[in-house]
Every structure is written in C-alpha cells, then in structure tokens.
Protein backbone atom coordinates (compact mmCIF):
# COMPACT_ATOMS: atom_id res chain seq x y z
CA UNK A 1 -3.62 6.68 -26.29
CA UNK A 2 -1.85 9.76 -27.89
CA UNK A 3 -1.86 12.16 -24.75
CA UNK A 4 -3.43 12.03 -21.80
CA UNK A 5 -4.42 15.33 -21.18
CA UNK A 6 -4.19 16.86 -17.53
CA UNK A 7 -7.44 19.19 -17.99
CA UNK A 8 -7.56 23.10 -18.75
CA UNK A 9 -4.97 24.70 -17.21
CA UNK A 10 -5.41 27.59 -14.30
CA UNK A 11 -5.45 31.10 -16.17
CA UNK A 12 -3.74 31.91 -13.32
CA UNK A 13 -0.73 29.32 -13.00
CA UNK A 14 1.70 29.64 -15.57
CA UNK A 15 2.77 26.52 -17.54
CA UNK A 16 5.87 24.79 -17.18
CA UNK A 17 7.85 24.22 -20.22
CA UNK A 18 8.83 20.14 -20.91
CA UNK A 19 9.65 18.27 -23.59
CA UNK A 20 6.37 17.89 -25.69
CA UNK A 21 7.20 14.04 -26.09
CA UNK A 22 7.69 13.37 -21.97
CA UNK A 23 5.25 12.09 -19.30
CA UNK A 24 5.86 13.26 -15.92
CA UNK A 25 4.39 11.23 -13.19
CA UNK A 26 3.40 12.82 -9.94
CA UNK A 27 5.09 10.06 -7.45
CA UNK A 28 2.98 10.30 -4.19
CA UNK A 29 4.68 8.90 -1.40
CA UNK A 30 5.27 9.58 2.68
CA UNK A 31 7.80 11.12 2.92
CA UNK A 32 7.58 12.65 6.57
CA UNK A 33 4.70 11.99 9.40
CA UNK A 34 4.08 8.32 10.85
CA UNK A 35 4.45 6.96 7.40
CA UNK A 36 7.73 8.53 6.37
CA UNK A 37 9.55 5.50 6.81
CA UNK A 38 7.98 3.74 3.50
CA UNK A 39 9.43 6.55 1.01
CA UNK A 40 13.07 5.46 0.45
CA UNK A 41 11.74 2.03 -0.90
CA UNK A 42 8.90 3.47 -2.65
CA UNK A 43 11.36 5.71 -4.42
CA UNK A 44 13.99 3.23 -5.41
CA UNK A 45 11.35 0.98 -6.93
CA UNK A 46 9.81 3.87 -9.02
CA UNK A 47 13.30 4.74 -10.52
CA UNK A 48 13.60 1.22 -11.31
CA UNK A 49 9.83 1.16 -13.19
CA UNK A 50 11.03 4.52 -15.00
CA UNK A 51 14.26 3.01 -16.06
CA UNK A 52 12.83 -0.01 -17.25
CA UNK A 53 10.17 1.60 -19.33
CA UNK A 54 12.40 4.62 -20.80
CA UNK A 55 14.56 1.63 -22.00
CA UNK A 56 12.03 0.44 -24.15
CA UNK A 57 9.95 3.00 -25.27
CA UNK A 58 8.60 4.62 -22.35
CA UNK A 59 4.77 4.97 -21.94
CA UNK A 60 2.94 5.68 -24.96
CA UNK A 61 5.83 6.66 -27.04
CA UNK A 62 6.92 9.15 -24.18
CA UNK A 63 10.28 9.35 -21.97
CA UNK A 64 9.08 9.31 -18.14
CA UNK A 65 10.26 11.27 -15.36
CA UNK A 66 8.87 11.41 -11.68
CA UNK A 67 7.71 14.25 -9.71
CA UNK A 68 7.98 13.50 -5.95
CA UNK A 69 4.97 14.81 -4.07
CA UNK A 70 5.25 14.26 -0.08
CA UNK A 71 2.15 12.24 0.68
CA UNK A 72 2.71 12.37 4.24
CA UNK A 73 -0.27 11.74 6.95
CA UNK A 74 1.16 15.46 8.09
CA UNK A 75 1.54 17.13 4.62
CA UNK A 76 -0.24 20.30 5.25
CA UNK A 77 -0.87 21.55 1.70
CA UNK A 78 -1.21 17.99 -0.59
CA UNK A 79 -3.85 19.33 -2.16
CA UNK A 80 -2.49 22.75 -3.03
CA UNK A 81 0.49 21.28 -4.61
CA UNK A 82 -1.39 18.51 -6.70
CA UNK A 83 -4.12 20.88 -7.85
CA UNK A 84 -0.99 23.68 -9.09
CA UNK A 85 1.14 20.89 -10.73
CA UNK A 86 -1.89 19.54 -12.48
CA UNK A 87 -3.32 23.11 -13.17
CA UNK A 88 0.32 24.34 -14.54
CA UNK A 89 0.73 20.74 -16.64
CA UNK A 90 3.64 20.14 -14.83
CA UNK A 91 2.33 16.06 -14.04
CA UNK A 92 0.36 14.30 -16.48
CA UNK A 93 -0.38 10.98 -14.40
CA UNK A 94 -0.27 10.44 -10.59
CA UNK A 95 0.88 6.89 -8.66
CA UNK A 96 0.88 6.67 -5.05
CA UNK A 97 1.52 4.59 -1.94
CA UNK A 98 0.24 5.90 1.06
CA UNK A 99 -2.45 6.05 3.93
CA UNK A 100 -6.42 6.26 2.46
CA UNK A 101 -6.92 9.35 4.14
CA UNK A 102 -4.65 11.17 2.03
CA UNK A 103 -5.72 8.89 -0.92
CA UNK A 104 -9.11 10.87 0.14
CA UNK A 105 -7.63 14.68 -0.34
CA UNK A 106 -6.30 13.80 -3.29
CA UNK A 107 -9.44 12.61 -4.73
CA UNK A 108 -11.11 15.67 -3.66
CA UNK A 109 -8.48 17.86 -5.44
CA UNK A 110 -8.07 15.58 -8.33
CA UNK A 111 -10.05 13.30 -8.45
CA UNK A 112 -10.83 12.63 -12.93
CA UNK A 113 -8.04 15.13 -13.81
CA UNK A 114 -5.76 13.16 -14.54
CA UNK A 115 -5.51 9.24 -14.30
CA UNK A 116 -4.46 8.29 -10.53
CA UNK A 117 -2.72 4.77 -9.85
CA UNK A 118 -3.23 4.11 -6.00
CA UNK A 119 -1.29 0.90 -5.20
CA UNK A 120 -1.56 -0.14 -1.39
CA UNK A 121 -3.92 -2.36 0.39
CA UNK A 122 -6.61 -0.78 1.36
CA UNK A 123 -10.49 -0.53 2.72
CA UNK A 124 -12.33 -0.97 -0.52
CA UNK A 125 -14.76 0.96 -2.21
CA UNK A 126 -13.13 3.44 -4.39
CA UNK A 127 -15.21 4.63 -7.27
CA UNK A 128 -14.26 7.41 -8.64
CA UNK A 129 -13.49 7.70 -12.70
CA UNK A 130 -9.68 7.89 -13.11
CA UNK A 131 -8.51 6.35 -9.90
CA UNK A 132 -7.19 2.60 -10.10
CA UNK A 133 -7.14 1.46 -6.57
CA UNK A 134 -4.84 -2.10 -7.53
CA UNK A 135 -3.57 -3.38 -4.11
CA UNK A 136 -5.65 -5.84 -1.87
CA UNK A 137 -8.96 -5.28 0.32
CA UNK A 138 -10.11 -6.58 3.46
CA UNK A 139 -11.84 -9.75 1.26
CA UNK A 140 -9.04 -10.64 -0.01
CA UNK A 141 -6.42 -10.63 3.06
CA UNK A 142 -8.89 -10.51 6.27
CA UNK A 143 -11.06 -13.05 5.44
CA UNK A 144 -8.70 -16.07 4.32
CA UNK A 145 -6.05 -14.18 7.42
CA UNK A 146 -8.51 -14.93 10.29
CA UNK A 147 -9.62 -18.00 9.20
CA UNK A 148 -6.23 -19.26 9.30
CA UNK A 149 -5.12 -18.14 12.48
CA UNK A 150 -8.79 -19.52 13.97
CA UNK A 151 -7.89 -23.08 12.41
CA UNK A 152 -4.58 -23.25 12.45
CA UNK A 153 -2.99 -21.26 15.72
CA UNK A 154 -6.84 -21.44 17.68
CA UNK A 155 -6.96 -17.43 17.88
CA UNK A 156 -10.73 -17.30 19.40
CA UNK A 157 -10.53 -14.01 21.74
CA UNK A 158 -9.71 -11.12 19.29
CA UNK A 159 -9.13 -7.52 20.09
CA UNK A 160 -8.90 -4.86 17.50
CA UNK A 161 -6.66 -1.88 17.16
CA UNK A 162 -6.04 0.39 14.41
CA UNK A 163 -5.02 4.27 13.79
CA UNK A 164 -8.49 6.67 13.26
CA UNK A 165 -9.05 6.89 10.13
CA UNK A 166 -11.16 5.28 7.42
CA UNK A 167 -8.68 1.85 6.68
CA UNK A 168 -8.74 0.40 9.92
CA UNK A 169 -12.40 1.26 10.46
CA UNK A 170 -13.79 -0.24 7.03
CA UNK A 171 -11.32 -2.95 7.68
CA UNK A 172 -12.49 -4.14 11.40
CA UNK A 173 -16.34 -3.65 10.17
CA UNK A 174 -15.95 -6.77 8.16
CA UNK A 175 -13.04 -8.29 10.18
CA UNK A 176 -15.85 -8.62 12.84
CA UNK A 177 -17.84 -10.51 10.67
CA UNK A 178 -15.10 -13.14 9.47
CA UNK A 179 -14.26 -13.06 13.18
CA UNK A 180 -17.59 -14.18 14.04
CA UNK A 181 -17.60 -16.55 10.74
CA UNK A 182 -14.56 -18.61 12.15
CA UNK A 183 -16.36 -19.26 15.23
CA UNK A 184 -14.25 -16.33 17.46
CA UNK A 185 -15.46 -13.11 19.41
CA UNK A 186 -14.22 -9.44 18.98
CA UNK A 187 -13.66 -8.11 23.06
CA UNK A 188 -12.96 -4.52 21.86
CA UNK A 189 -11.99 -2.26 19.05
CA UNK A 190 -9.60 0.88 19.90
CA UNK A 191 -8.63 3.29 18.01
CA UNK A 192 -5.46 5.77 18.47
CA UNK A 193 -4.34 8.83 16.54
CA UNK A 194 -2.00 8.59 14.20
CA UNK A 195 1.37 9.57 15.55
CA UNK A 196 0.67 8.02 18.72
CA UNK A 197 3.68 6.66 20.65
CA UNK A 198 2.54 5.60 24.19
CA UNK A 199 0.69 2.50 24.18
CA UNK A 200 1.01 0.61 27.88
CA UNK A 201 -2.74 1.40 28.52
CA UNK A 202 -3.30 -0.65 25.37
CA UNK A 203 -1.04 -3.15 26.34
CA UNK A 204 -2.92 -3.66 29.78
CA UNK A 205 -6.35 -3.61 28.36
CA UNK A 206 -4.62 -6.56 26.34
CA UNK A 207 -3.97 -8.16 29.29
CA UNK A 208 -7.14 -7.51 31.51
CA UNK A 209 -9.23 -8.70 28.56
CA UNK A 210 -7.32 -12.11 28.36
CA UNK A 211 -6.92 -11.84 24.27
CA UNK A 212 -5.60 -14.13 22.68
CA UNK A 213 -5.34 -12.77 19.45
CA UNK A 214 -4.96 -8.97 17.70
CA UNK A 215 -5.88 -7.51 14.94
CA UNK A 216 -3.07 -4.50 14.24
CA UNK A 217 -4.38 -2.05 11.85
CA UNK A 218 -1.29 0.37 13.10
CA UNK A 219 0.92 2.06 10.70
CA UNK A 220 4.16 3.22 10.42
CA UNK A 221 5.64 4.45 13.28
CA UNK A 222 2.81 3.97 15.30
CA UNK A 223 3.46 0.00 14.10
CA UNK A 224 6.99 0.04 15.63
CA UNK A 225 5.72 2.07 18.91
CA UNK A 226 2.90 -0.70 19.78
CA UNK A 227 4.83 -3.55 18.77
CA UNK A 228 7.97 -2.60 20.75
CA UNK A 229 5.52 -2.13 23.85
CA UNK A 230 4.06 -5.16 23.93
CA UNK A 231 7.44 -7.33 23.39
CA UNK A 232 8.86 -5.35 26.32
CA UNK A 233 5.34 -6.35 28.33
CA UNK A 234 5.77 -9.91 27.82
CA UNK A 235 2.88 -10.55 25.65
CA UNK A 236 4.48 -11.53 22.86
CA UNK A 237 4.80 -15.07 24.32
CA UNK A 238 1.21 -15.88 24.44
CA UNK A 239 -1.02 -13.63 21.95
CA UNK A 240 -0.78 -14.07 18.78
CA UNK A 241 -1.20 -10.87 16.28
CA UNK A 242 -2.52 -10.57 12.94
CA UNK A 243 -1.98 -7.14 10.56
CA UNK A 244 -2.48 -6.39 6.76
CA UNK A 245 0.66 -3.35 6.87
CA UNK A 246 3.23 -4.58 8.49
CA UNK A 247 6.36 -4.78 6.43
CA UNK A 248 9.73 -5.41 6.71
CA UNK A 249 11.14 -1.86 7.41
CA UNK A 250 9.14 -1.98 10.32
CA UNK A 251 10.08 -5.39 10.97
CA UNK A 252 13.60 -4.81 10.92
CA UNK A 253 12.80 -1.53 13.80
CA UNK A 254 11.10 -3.97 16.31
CA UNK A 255 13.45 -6.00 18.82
CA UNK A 256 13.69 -9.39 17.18
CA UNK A 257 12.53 -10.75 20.96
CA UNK A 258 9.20 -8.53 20.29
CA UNK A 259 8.67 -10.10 17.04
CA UNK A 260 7.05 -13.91 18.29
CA UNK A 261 3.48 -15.16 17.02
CA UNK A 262 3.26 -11.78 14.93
CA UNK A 263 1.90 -12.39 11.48
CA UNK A 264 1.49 -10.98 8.70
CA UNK A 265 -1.64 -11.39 5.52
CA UNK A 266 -0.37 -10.13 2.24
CA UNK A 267 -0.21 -10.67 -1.57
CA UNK A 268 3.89 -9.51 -1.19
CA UNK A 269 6.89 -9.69 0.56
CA UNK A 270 10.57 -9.40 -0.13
CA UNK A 271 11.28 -13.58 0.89
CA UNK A 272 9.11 -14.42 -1.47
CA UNK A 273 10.68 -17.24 -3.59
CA UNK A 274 8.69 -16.81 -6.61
CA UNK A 275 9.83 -16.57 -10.29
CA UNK A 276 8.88 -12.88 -10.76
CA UNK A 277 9.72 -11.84 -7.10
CA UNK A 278 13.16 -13.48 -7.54
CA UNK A 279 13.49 -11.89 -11.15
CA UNK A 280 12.06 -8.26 -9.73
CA UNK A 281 15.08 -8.83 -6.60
CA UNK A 282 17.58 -9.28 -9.07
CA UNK A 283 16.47 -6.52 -10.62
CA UNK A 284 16.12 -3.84 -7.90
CA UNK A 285 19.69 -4.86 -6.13
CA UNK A 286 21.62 -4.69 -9.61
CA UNK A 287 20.28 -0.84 -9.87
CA UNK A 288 20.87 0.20 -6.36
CA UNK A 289 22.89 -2.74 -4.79
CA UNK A 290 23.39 -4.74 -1.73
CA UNK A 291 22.74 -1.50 0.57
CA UNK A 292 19.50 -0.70 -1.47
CA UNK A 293 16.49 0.30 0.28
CA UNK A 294 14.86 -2.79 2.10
CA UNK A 295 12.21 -4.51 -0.37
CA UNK A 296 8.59 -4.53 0.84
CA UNK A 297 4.68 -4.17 -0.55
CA UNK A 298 4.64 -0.63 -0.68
CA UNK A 299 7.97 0.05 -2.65
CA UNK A 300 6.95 -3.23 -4.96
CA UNK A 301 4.06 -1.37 -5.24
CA UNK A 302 4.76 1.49 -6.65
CA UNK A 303 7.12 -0.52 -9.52
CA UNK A 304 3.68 -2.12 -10.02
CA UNK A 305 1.97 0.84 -10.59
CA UNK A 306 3.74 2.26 -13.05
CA UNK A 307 4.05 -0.77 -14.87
CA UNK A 308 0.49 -0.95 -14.81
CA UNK A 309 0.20 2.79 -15.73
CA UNK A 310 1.87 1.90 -19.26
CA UNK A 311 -0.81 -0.72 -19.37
CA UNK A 312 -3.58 1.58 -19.19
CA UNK A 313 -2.17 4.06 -22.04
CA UNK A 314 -1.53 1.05 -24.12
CA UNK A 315 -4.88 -0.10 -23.74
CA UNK A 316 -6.57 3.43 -24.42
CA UNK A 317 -4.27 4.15 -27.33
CA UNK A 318 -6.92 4.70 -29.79
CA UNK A 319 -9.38 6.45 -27.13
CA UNK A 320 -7.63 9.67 -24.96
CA UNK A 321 -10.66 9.93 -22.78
CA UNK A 322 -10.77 5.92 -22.12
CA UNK A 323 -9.25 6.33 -18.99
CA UNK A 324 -11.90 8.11 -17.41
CA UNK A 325 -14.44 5.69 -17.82
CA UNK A 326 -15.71 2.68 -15.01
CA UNK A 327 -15.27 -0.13 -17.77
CA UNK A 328 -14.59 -3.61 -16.95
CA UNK A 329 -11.60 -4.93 -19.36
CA UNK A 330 -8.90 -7.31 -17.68
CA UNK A 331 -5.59 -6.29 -18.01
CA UNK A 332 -1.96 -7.81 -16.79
CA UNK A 333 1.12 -6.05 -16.23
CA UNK A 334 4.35 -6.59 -15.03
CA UNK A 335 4.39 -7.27 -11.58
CA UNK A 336 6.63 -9.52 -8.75
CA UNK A 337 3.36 -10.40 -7.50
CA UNK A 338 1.18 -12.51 -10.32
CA UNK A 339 -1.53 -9.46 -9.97
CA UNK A 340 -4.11 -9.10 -12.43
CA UNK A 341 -7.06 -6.30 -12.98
CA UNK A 342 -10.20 -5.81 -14.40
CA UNK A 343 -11.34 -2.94 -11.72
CA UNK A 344 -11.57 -1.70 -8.48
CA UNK A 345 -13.38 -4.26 -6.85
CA UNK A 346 -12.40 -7.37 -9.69
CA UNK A 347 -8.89 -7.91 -9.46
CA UNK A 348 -6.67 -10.77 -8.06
CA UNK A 349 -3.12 -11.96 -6.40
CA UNK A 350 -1.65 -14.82 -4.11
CA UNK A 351 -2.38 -14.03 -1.03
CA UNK A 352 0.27 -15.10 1.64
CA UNK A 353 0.89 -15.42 5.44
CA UNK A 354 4.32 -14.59 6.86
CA UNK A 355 5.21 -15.17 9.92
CA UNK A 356 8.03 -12.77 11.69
CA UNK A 357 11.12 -14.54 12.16
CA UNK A 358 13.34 -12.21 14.17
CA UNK A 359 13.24 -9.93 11.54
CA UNK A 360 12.69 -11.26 8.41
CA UNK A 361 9.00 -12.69 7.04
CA UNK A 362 9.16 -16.60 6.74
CA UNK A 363 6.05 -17.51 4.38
CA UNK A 364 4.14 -20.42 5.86
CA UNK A 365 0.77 -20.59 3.56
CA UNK A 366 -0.59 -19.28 0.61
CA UNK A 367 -4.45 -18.50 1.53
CA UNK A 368 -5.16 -18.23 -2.77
C-alpha cells in the first residue's frame, strides 16, 4: 500500500505539517469516565507496538507515531476531535480499545475515512468498510463460558447484569439462549448506567431471587463498585459469577476476600503461560520494567492492533483503496494471543477460563 489516504481535507481546517514519510495513528483509549482505568496499559502496550515496528521498518515504509484521543464513556466531543484530526491529516489510521458505544460515535464520524482497528471483545455485528473489529464476540466466549460453568460448577439459576448500552444487551440476547441450551434459566436481566456506584438493591435482588450464578456485563469502575458490594454482602461464598471484561486492573481493586467463584471467559490474560504471551511479557517489562502498567486484554490489545494494522498495509500494498473493501482474505499477525483474521465475523483465538485467585487469574480450561 503506498499511502493510505485520510480523505479530502476540510477547506476549513488547516493542515498540519509532518514528515511526508510518517504514519500517525490516532490511539483511542479511556482515558477518564468508568473506563479510565484501562488507559495506562493500553498506552504502554502501544509504545511497545510503535517501537517494535519503527525498529524494523515501520508500517509501509513509514516511521509511526501515536496520537492519543480520550475515548472515554464521558468524552464530550470524540467526534469533533476525530472528524478535525482526520479532516486536517493530522492521523492517518485509528486503533482503539474501548466501550462499543463510543466504538458507535466514532463510526458515525468516521466511519470509511480512514482504516479503524477496534480491538476489544465485543457484541458482534460490525459492518462497516474500514473498521476491523478483531477481539472476541459473544460466540466465541459466552457460549463455550456458560456451558462450562453449567457442567462443570452446576450454575443452573442465572441472573444477568450489565451497564445500558448496546454490549451487554447484544451479549445477554444470546447468553439467554446458551443459558437455556445448557439446560439453566435466566431469573432477570438488569441493567444500570454507566457510572453507577451503589449496587445493594442489586445485591438483594441477588439474594431474594436465590441465583446461583451471574452473568457481569459491568465495566470499569462500575466492575469494581458491584463486585466490592457483593463480597462485603456475603455472596461471594455461594454464587458463582461469570463476565467477558473483567481484567486484572480491576482484579487487583476488588478485596481479594470479594474475589471467590468469580470467573472470567477470555482469549487473554497476563498468567498466561504460553510461548508468545511469555515472549510478549518479556517484552513489555524490559521497555517499561517491573513497575510497568499491569498486563491485561485491553492493553495486549492494542499491541495487537497495531501489529495487525502493519498487516493490513502490507497486504494492500499494491491496492491504496484495498482497505475499504468487505473482502474475505486470512491474515496473521503478531500477537501474545495465537489470533488469526479473515473478517469481522471469521476470525479465531484460544479461548480461556480464569478463575480469580485473590487477585491474580489462575487459568483452569481452555474452551478452544
């Protein structure tokens, strides 16, 4: 690919003078709102992806450099500040971790601009030309996630919980189907605003309903608020919960004695004992060191997505507008997770289920 291009420029906004051989990549990532906690890991791990590639020869011939864009659930103006660093050519790629709702307004703003790596988990269903959605969907860690906990820890009463917004409601519209599939009930679904700190009436509907197993579609923050809650309630002991987002920054701000039969479905985590996870830790603690920024699946993912940002240029070398078109080609990429893609809804990774030990993830299964 010899340039991606950005699209025609605002007559309006004034272009910002770079280096004509340098690709800046708009970095989107949390950092304030419910979320915030994710961006120092995110950040580290894209510095390390930059390095790594402006070592070699950078993507498509060009020296990288990130542009941080707060991608905050409360950033009031994401998609005035995207749209004028895309309009002035001041980005020429975008790769973000964060929630789906903002993965929505920048869609809307930018959506075919400009190519647009999204690498967390998420609902499913994203179709729009020039956005890679690469991290896992509700098939891939739901299904195999309930099924396990139904077999193997006899979770048959589930209630659901989640923040309002379009993740945990895609996600619990087909976790009530697996539910059913493994031979378990859904009692309720609730849903809470994001930012949301008080959650004892939660906690007793919990208990009135005589659960015995949750489904936590609660980020950030709101992940710590809950889960601290219900430790302090007691009902830690004897309901087990299941989540997709959970990660070990907010694993490490939970009381370890709020942390039993809490488990977590993913295709990453920072124990894992892998080749490529143990080569990526070596990595990442060389670069920043022992006090570095606590490894998780949203910094990892961001490393990932650039890495697999340099695989889409070099596999649209020859064609500049490549990127923009819904065409199934499988590609690999470097990655501490064995990921592979082909596109939005064909791609694969080992998925895993940790278990929280105090506060650190012990893996007991791989689910595929």
């Amino acid at each position: 690919m010899k340039r991606m291009q950005p699209g025609s420029a605002s007559k309006a906004t004034a272009q910002v003078e770079r280096p004509a051989r340098e690709l800046v990549i708009g970095l989107c990532i949390p950092m304030s709102g419910s979320t915030g906690l994710w961006a120092p890991s995110a950040l580290a791990a894209g510095k390390l992806a930059v390095k790594e590639l402006n070592r070699e020869s950078g993507i498509d011939g060009r020296e990288c450099r990130l542009e941080l864009i707060n991608a905050g659930d409360d950033a009031p103006d994401i998609e005035q500040r995207v749209t004028g660093l895309i309009d002035s050519r001041a980005v020429d790629v975008l790769v973000g971790t964060h929630i789906s709702a903002v993965r929505q307004r920048i869609v809307k703003t930018a959506g075919g601009r400009v190519p647009f790596v999204f690498t967390p988990l998420y609902e499913g269903g994203e179709s729009t030309p020039g956005v890679y959605a690469i991290g896992e969907t509700p098939a891939q860690q739901l299904r195999p996630g309930i099924d396990w906990l139904a077999k193997n820890e006899h979770v048959r009463r589930w209630l659901l919980i989640g923040n309002d917004y379009i993740w945990p409601r895609v996600s619990h519209r087909m976790a009530k189907k697996y539910i059913a599939e493994s031979g378990g009930q859904v009692l309720d679904e609730l849903y809470l605003p994001l930012g949301t700190s008080d959650y004892s009436e939660v906690c007793d509907r919990i208990r009135a309903l005589r659960a015995d197993g949750l489904l936590l579609s609660l980020v950030g923050q709101d992940s710590i608020h809950f889960n601290r809650c219900f430790g302090e309630l007691g009902l830690s002991a004897s309901v087990k919960r299941l989540s997709c987002a959970i990660e070990e920054n907010e694993l490490l701000a939970v009381a370890a004695r709020s942390t039993d039969n809490l488990f977590v479905c993913s295709s990453y985590f920072g124990a894992l004992q892998t080749d490529a996870n143990l080569a990526f830790r070596e990595r990442y603690e060389a670069q920043f060191g022992q006090r570095a920024p606590t490894l998780n699946s949203h910094g990892q993912s961001i490393y990932e997505g650039i890495h697999f940002l340099a695989a889409l240029f070099a596999a649209h070398r020859n064609d500049p507008d490549g990127w923009r078109r819904k065409e199934r080609a499988a590609m690999s990429y470097r990655s501490a997770r064995g990921a592979r893609y082909v596109d939005n809804t064909g791609k694969s990774a080992p998925v895993y289920i940790g278990r929280a030990a105090g506060h650190v993830f012990e893996v007991v299964a791989t689910l595929g």
